[in-house]
N, C-alpha and C. Protein backbone atom coordinates (compact mmCIF):
# COMPACT_ATOMS: atom_id res chain seq x y z
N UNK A 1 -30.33 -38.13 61.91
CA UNK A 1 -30.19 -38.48 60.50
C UNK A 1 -31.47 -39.15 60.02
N UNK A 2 -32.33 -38.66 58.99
CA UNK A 2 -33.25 -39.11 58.10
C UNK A 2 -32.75 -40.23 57.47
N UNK A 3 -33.69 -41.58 57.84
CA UNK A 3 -33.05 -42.79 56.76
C UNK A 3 -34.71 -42.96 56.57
N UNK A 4 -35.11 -42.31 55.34
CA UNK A 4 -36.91 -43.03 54.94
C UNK A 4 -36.95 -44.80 54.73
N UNK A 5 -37.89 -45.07 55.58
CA UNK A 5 -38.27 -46.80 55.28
C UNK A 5 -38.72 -47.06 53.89
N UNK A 6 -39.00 -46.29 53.00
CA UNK A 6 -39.60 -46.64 51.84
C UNK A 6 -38.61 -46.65 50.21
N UNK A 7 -37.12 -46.53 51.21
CA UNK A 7 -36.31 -46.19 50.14
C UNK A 7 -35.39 -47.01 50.21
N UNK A 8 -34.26 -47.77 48.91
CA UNK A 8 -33.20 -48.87 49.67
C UNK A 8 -31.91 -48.07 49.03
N UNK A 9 -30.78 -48.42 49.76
CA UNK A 9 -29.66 -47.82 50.17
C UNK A 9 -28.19 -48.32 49.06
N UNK A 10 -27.31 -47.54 48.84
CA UNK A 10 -26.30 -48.60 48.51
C UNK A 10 -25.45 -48.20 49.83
N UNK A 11 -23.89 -48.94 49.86
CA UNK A 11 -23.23 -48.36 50.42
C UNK A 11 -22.28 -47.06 50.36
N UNK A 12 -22.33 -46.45 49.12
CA UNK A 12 -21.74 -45.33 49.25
C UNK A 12 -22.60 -43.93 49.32
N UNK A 13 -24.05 -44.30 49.87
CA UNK A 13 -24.39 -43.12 50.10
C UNK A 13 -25.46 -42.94 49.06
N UNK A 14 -26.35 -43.50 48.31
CA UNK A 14 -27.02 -43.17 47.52
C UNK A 14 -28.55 -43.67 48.13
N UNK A 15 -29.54 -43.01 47.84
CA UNK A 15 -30.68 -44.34 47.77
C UNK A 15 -31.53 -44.18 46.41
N UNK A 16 -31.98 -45.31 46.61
CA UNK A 16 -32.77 -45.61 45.58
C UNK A 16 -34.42 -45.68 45.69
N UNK A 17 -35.91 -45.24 44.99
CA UNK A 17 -36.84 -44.95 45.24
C UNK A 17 -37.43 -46.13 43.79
N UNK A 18 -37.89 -47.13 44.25
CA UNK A 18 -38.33 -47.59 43.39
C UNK A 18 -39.59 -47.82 42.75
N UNK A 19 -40.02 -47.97 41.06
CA UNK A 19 -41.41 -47.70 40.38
C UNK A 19 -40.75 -48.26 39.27
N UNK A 20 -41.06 -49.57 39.36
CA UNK A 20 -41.33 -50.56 38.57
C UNK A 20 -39.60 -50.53 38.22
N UNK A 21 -39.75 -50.85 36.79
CA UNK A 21 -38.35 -51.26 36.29
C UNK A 21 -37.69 -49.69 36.33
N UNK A 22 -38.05 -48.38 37.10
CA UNK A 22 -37.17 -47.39 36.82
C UNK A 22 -37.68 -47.00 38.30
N UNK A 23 -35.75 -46.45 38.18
CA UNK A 23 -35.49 -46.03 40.12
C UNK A 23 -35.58 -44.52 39.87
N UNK A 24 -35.69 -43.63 40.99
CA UNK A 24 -34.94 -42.60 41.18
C UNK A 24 -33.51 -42.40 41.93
N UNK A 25 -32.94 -41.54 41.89
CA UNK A 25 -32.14 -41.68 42.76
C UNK A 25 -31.18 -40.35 43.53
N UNK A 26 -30.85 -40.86 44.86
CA UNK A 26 -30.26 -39.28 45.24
C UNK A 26 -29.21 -39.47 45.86
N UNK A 27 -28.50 -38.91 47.01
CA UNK A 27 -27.78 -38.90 47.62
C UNK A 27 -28.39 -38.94 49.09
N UNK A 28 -27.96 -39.58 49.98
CA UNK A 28 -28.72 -39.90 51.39
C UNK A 28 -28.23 -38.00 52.19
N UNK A 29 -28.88 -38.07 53.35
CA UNK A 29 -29.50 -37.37 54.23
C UNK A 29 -27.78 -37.38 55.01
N UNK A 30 -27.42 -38.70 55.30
CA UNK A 30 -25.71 -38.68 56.10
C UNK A 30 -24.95 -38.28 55.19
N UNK A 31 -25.03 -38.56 53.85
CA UNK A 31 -24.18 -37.97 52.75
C UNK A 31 -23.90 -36.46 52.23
N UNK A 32 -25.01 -35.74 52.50
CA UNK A 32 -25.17 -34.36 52.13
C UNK A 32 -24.48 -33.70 53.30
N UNK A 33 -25.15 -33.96 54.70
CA UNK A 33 -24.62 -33.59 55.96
C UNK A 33 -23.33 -33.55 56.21
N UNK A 34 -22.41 -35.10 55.95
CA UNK A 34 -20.98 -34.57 55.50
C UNK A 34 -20.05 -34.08 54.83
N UNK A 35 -20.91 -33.86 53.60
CA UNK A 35 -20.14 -32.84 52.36
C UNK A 35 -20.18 -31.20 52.99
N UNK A 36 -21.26 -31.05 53.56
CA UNK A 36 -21.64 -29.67 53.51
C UNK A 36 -22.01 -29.08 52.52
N UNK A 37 -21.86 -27.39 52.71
CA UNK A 37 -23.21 -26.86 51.78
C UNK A 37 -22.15 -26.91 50.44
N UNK A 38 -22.93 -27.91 49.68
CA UNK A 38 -23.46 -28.21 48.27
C UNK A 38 -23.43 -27.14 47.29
N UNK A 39 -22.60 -26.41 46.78
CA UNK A 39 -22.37 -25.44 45.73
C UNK A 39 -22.59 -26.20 44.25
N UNK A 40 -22.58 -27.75 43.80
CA UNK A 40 -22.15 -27.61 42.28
C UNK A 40 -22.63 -29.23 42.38
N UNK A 41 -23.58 -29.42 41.43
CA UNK A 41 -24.04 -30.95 40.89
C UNK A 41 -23.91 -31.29 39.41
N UNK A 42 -22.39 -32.05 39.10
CA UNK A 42 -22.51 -32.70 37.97
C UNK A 42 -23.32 -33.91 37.25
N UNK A 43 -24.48 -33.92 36.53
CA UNK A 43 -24.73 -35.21 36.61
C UNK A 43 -24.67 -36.18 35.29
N UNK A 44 -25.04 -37.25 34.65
CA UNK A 44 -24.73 -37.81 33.64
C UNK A 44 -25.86 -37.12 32.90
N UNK A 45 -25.93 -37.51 31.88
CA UNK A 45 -26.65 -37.25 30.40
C UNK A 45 -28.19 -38.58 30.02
N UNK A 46 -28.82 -37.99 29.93
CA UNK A 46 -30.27 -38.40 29.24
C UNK A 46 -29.82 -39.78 28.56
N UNK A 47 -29.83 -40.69 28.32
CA UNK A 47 -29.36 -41.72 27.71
C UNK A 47 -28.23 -42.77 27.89
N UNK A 48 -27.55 -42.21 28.48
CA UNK A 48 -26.06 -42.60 28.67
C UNK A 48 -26.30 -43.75 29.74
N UNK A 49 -25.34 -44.80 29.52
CA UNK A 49 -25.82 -45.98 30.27
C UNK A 49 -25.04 -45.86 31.86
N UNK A 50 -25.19 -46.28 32.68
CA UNK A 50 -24.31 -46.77 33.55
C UNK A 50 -24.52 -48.14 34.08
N UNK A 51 -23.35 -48.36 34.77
CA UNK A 51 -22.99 -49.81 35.06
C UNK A 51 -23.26 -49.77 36.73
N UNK A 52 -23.84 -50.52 37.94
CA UNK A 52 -23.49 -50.65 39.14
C UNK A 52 -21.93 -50.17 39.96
N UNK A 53 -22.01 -49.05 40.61
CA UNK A 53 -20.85 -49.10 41.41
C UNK A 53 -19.88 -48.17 40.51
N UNK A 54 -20.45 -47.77 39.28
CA UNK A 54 -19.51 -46.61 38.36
C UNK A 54 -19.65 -45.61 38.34
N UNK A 55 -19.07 -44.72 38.18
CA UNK A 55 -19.33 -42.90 38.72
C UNK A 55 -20.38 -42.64 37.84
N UNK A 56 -20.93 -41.96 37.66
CA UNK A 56 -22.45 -41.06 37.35
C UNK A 56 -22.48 -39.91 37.23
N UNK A 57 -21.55 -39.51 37.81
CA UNK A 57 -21.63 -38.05 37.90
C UNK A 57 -20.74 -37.08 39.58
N UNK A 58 -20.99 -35.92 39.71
CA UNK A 58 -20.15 -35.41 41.40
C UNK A 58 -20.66 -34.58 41.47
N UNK A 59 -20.66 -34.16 43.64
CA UNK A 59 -21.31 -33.11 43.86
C UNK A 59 -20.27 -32.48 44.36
N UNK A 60 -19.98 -31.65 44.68
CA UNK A 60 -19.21 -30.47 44.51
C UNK A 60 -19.44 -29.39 45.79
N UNK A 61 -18.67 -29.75 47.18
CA UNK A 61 -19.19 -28.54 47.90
C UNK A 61 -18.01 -28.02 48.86
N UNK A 62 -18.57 -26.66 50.02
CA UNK A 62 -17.22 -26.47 50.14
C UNK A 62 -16.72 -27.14 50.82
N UNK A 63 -16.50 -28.14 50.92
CA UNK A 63 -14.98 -28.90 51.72
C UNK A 63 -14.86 -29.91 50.53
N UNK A 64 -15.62 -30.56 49.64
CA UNK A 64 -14.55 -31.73 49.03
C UNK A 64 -15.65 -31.39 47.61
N UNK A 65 -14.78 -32.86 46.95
CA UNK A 65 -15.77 -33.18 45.47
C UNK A 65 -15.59 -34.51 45.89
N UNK A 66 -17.07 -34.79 45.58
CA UNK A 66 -17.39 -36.33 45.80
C UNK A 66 -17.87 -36.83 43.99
N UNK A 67 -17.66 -38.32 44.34
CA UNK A 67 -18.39 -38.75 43.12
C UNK A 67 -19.84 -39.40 43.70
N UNK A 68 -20.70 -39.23 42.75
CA UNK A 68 -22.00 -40.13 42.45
C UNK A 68 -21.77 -41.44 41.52
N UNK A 69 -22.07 -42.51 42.82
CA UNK A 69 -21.67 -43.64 41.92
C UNK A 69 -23.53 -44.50 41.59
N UNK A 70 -23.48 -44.92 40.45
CA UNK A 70 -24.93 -45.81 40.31
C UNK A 70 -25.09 -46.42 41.12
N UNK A 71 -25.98 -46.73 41.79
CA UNK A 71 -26.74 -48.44 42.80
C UNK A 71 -26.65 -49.15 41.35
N UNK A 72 -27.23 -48.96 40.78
CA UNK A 72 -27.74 -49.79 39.72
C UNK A 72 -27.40 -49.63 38.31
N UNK A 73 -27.12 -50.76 37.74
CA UNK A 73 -26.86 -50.70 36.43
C UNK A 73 -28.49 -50.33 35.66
N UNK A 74 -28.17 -49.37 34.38
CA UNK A 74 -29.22 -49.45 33.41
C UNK A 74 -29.28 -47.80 32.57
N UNK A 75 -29.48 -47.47 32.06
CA UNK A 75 -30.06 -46.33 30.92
C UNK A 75 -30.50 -44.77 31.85
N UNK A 76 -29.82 -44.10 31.97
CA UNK A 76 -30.48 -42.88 32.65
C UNK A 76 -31.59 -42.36 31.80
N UNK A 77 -32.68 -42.02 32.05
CA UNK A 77 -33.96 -41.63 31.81
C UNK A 77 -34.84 -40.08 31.83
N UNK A 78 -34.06 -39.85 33.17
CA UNK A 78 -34.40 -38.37 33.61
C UNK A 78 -33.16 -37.51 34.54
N UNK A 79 -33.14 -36.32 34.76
CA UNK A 79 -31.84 -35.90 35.22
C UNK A 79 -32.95 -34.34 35.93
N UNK A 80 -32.05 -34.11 37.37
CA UNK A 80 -32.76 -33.33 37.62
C UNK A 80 -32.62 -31.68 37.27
N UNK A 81 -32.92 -31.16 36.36
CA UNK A 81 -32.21 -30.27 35.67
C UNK A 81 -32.55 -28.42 36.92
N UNK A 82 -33.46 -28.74 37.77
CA UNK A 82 -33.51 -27.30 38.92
C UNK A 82 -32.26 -27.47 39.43
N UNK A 83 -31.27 -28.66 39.75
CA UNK A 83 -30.16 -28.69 40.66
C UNK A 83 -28.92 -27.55 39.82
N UNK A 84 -29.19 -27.76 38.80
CA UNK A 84 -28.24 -26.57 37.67
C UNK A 84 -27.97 -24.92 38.43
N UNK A 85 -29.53 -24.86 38.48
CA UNK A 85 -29.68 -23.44 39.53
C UNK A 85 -29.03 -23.36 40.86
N UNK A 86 -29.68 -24.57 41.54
CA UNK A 86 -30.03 -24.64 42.57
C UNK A 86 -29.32 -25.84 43.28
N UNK A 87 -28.68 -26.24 43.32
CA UNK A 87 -27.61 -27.54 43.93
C UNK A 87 -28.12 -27.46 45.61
N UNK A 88 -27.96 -26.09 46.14
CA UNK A 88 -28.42 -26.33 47.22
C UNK A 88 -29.48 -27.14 48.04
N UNK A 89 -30.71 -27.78 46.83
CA UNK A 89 -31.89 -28.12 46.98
C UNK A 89 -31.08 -29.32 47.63
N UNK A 90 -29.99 -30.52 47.41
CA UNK A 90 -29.70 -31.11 47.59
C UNK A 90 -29.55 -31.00 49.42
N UNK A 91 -28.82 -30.36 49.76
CA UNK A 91 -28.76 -30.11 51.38
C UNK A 91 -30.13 -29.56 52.09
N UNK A 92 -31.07 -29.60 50.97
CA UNK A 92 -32.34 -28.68 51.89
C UNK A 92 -33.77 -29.86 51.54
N UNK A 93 -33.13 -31.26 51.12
CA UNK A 93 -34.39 -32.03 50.55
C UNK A 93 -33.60 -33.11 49.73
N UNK A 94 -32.88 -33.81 50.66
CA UNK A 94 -32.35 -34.73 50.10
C UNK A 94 -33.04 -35.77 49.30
N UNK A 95 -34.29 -36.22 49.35
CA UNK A 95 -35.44 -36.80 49.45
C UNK A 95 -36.10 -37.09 49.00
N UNK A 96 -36.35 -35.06 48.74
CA UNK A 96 -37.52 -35.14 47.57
C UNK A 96 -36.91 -33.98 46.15
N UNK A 97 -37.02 -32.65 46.36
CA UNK A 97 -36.55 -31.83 45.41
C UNK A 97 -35.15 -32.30 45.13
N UNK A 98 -34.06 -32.79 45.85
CA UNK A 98 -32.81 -32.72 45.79
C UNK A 98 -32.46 -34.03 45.07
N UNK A 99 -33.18 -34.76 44.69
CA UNK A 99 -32.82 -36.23 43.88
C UNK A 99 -32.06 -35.80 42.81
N UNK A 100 -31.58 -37.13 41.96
CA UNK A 100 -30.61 -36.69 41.26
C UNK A 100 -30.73 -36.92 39.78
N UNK A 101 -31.16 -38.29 39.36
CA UNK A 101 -31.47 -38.69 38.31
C UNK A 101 -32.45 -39.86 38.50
N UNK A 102 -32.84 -40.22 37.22
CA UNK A 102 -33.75 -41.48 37.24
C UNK A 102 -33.62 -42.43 35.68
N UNK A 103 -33.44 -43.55 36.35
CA UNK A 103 -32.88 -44.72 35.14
C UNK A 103 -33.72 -45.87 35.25
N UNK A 104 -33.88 -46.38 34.10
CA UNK A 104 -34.38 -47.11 33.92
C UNK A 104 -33.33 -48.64 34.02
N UNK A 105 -34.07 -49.44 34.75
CA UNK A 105 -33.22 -50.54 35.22
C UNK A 105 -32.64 -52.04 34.00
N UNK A 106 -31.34 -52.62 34.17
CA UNK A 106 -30.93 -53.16 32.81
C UNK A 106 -31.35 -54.22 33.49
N UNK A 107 -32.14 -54.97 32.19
CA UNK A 107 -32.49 -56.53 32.96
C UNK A 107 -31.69 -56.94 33.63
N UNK A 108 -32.12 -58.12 34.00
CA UNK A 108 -31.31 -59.03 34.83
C UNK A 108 -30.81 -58.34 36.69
N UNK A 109 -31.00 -56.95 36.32
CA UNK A 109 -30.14 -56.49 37.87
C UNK A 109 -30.99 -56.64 38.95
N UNK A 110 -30.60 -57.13 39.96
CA UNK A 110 -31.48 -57.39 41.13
C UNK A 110 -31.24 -56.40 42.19
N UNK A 111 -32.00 -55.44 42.42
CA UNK A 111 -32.36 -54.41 43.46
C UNK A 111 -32.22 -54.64 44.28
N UNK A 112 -32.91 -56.29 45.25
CA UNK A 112 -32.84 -56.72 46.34
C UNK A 112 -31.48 -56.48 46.81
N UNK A 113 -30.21 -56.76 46.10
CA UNK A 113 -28.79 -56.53 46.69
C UNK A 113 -28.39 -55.14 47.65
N UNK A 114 -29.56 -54.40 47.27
CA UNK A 114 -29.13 -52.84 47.74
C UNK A 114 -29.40 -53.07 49.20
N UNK A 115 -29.34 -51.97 50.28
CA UNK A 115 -29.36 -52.22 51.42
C UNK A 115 -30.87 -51.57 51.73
N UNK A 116 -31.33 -52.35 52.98
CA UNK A 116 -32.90 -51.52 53.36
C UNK A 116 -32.05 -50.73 54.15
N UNK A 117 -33.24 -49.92 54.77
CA UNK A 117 -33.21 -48.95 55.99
C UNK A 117 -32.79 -49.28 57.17
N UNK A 118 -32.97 -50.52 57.59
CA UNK A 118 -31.79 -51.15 58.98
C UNK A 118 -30.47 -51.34 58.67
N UNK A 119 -30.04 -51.88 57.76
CA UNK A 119 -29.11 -52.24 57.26
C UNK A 119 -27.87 -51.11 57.00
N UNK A 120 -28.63 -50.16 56.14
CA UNK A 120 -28.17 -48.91 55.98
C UNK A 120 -27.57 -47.91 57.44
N UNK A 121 -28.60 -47.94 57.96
CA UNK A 121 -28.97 -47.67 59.26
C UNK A 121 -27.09 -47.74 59.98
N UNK A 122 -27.21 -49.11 60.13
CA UNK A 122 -26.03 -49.80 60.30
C UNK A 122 -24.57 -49.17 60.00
N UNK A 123 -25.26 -49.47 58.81
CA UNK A 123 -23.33 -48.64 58.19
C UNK A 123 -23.22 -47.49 58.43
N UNK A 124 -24.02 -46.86 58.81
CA UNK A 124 -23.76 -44.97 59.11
C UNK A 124 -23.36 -44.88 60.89
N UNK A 125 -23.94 -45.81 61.70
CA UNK A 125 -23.46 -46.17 63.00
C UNK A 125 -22.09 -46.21 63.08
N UNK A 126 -21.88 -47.22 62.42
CA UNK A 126 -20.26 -47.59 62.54
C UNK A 126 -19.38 -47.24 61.91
């Protein structure tokens, strides 16, 4: 399992890539692996706010439908619009092509809360 050091984690499977007050964000490397292959990515809308820990959007594959929940509260910014085509990119580049959206962060929220790469590490162990 791919856990990149340069990225921080929540616990349900997301990470976060951070540049300045705006994250990217995807679905982890253990997360894709247990959905399986990835047929269908719903995601939120250009503007639309979300809150920490609130759905965002779902990926869609053949064995289940999952939700995408925010790490972070704040303003979605960018959305990855190749996944429309191509959802699969998600199981083939969790990382890099397969990200999901990108928001801009609501004051006050502190990033530090998210999990690093040991930590993360951790919860996929056990």
């Amino acid at each position: 399992m791919n856990i990149p050091d340069d990225l921080l984690y929540s616990a349900e499977h997301e990470w976060v890539r951070v540049d300045g007050s705006h994250v990217r964000v995807g679905i982890t490397d253990y997360a894709q692996d247990a959905l399986g292959d990835i047929v269908y990515v719903e995601l939120p809308s250009v503007g639309s706010e979300v809150t920490a820990g609130g759905p965002m959007g779902e990926v869609e594959s053949t064995k289940s439908v999952s939700e995408i929940y925010a790490p972070v509260a704040g303003t979605i910014t960018a959305v990855n619009e190749a996944l429309g085509s191509g959802p699969e990119k998600v199981n083939q580049d969790p990382y890099g092509d397969g990200w999901l959206c990108e928001l801009e962060v609501a004051d006050g929220v502190d990033i530090s809360a998210l999990l690093d790469p040991a930590a993360y590490g951790d919860l996929t162990a056990g």
